[in-house]
PDB file of N, CA and C in Angstrom:
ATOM      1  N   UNK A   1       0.852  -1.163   0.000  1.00  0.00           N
ATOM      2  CA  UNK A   1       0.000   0.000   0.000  1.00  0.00           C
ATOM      3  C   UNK A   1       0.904   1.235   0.000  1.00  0.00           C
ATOM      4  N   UNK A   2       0.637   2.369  -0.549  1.00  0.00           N
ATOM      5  CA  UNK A   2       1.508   3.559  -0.616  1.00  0.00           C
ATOM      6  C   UNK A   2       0.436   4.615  -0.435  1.00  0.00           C
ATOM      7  N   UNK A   3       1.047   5.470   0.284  1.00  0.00           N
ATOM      8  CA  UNK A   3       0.207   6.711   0.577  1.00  0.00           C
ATOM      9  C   UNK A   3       1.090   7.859   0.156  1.00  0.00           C
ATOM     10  N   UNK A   4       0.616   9.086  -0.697  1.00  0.00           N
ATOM     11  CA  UNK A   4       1.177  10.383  -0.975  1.00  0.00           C
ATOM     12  C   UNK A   4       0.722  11.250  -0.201  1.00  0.00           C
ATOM     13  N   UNK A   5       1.296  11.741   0.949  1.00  0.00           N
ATOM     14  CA  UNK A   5       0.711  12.872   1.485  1.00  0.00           C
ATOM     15  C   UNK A   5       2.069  14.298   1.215  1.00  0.00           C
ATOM     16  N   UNK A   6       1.331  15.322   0.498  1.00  0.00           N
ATOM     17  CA  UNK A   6       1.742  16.370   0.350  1.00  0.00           C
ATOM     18  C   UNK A   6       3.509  15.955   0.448  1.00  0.00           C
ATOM     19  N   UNK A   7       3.825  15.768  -0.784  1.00  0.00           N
ATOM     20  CA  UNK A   7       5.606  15.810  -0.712  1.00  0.00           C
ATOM     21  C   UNK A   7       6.101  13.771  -0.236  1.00  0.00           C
ATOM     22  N   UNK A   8       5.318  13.889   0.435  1.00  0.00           N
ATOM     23  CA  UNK A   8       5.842  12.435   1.202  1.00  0.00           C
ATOM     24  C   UNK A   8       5.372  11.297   0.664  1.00  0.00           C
ATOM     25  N   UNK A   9       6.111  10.195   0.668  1.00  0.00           N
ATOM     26  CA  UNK A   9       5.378   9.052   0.364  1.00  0.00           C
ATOM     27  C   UNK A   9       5.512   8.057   1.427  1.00  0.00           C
ATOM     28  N   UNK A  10       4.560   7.191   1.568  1.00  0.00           N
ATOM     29  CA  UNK A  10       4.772   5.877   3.160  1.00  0.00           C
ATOM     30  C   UNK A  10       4.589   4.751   1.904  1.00  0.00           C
ATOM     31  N   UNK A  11       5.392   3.900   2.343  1.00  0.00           N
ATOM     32  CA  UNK A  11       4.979   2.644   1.868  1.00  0.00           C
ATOM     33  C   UNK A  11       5.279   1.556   3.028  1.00  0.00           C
ATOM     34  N   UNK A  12       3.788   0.613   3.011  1.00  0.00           N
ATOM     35  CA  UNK A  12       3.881  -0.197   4.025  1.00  0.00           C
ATOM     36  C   UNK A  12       3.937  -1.767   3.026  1.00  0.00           C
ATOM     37  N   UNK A  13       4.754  -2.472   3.647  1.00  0.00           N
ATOM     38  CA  UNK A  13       4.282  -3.763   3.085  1.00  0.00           C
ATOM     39  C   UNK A  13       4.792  -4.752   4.504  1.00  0.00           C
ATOM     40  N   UNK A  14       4.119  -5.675   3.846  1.00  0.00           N
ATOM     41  CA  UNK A  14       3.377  -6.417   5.150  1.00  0.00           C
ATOM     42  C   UNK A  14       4.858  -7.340   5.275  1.00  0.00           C
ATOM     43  N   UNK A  15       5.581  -7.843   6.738  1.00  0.00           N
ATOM     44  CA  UNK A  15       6.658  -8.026   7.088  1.00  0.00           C
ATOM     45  C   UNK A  15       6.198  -9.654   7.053  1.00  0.00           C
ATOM     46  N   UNK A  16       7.498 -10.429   6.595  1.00  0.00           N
ATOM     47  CA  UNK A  16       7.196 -11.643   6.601  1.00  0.00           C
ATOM     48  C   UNK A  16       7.631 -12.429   8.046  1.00  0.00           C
ATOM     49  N   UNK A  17       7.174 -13.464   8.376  1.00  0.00           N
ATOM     50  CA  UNK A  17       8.168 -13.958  10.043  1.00  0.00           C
ATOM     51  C   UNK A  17       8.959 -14.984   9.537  1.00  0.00           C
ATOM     52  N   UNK A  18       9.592 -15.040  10.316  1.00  0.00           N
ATOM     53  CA  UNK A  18      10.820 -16.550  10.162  1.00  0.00           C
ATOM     54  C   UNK A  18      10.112 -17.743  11.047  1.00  0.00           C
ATOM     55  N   UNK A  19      10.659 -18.433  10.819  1.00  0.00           N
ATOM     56  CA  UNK A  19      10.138 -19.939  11.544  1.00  0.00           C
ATOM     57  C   UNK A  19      10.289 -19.939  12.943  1.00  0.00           C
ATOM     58  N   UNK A  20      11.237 -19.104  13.346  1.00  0.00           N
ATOM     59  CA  UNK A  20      11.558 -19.128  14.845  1.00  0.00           C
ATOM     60  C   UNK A  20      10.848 -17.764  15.275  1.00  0.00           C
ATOM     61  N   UNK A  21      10.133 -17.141  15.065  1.00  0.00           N
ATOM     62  CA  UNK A  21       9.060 -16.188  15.400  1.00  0.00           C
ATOM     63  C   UNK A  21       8.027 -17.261  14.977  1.00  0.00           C
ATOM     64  N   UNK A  22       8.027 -18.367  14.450  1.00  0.00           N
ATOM     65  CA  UNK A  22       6.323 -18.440  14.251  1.00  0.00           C
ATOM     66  C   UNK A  22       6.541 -19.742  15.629  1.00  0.00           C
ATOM     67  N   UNK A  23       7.393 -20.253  15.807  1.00  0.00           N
ATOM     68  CA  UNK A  23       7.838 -21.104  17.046  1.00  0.00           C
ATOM     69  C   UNK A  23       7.795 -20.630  18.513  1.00  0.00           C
ATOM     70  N   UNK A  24       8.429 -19.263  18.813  1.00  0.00           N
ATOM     71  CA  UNK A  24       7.893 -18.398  19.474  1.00  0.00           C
ATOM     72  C   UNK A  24       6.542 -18.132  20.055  1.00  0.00           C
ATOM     73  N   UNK A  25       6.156 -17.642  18.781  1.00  0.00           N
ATOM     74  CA  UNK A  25       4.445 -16.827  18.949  1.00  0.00           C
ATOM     75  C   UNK A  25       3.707 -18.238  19.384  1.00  0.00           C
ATOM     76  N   UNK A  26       4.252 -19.696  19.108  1.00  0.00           N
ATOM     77  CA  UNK A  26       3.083 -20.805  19.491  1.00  0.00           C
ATOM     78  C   UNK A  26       3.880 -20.935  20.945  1.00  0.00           C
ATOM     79  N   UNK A  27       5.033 -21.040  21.316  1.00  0.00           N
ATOM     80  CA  UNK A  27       5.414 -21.052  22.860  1.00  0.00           C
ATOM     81  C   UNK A  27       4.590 -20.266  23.589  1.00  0.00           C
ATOM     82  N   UNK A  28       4.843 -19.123  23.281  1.00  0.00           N
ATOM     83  CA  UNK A  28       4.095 -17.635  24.495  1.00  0.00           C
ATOM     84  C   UNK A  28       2.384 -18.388  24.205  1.00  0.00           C
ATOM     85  N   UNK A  29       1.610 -18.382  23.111  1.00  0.00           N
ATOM     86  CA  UNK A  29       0.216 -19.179  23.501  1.00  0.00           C
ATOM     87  C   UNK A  29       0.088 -20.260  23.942  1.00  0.00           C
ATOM     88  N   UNK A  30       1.309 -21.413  24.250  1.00  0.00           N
ATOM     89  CA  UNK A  30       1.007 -22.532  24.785  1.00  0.00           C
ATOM     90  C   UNK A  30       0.903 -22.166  26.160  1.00  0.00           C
ATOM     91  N   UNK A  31       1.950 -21.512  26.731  1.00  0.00           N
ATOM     92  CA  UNK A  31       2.152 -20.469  28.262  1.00  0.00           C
ATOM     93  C   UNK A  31       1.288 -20.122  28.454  1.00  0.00           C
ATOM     94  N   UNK A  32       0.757 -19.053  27.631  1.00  0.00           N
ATOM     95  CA  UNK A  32      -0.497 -18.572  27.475  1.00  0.00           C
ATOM     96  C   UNK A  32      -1.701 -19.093  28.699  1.00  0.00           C
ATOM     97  N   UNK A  33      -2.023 -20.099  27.881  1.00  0.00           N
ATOM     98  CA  UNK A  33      -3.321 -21.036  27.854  1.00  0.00           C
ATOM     99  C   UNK A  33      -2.883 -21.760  29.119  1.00  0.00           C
ATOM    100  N   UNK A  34      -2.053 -22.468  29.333  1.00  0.00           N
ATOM    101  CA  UNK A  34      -1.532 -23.126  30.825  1.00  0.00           C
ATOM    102  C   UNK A  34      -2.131 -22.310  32.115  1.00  0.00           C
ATOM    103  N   UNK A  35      -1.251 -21.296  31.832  1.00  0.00           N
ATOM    104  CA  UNK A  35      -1.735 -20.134  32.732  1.00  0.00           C
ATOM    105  C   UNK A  35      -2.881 -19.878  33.263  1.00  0.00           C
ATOM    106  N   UNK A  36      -4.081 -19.465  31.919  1.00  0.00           N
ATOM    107  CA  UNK A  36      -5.499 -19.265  32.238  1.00  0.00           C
ATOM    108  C   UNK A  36      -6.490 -20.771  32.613  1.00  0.00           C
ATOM    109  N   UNK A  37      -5.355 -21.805  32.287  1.00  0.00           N
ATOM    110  CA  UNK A  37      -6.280 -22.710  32.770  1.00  0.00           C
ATOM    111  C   UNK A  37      -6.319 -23.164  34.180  1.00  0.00           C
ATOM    112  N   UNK A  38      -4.890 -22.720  34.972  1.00  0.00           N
ATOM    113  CA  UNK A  38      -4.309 -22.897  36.492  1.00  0.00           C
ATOM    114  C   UNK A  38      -5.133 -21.514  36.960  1.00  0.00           C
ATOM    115  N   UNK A  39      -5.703 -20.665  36.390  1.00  0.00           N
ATOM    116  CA  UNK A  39      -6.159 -19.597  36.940  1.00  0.00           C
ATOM    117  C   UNK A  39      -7.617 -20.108  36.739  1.00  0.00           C
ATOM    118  N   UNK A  40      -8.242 -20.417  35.916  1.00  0.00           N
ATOM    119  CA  UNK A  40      -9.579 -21.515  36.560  1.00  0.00           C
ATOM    120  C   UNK A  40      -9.751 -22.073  37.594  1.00  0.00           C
ATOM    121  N   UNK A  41      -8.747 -23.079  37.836  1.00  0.00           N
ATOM    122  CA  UNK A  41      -8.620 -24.041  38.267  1.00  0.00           C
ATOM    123  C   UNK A  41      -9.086 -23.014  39.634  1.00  0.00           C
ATOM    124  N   UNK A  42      -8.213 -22.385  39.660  1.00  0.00           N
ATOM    125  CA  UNK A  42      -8.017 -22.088  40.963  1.00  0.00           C
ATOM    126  C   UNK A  42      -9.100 -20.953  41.739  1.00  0.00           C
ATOM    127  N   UNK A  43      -9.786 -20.483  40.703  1.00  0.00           N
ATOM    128  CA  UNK A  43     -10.921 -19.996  40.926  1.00  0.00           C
ATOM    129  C   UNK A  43     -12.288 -21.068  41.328  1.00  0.00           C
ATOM    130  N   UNK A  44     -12.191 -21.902  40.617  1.00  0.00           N
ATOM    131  CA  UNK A  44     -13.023 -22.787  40.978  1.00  0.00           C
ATOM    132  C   UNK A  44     -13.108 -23.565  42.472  1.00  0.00           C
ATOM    133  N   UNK A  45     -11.910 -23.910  42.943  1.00  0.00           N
ATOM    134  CA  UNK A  45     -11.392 -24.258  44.115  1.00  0.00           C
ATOM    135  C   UNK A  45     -11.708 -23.331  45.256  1.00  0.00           C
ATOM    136  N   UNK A  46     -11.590 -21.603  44.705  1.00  0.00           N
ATOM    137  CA  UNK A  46     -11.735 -20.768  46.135  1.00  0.00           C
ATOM    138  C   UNK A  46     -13.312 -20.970  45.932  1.00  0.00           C
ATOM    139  N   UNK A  47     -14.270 -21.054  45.607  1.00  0.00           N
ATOM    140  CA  UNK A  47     -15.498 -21.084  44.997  1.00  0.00           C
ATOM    141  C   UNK A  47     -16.520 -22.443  46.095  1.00  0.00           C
ATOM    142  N   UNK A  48     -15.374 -23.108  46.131  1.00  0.00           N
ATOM    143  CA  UNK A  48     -15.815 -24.321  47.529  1.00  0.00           C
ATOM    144  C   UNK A  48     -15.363 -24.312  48.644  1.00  0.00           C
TER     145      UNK A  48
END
C-alpha cells in the first residue's frame, strides 16, 4: 500500500516472520493457555 501525502510518500508492506518467530508466537500461547487454565482451576477451588 503507498500513501502520498503532500511531498511524502509511506509505503507499508506487510513483514514476513521466520520460523523461529512463528515457534515463538506458538510457545508464548502454549504459556499462554496453561496459565489461564491454572487460573480456573483455581478460581473454581476458592469457589468451595
Amino acid at each position: 500500500m503507498t500513501l502520498n501525502l503532500i511531498f511524502v510518500t509511506v509505503t507499508i508492506k506487510k513483514r514476513r516472520k521466520t520460523l523461529e518467530e512463528y515457534i515463538y508466537e506458538e510457545n508464548i500461547s502454549k504459556i499462554y493457555e496453561e496459565i489461564k487454565l491454572k487460573h480456573c482451576e483455581l478460581l473454581v477451588r476458592s469457589n468451595y
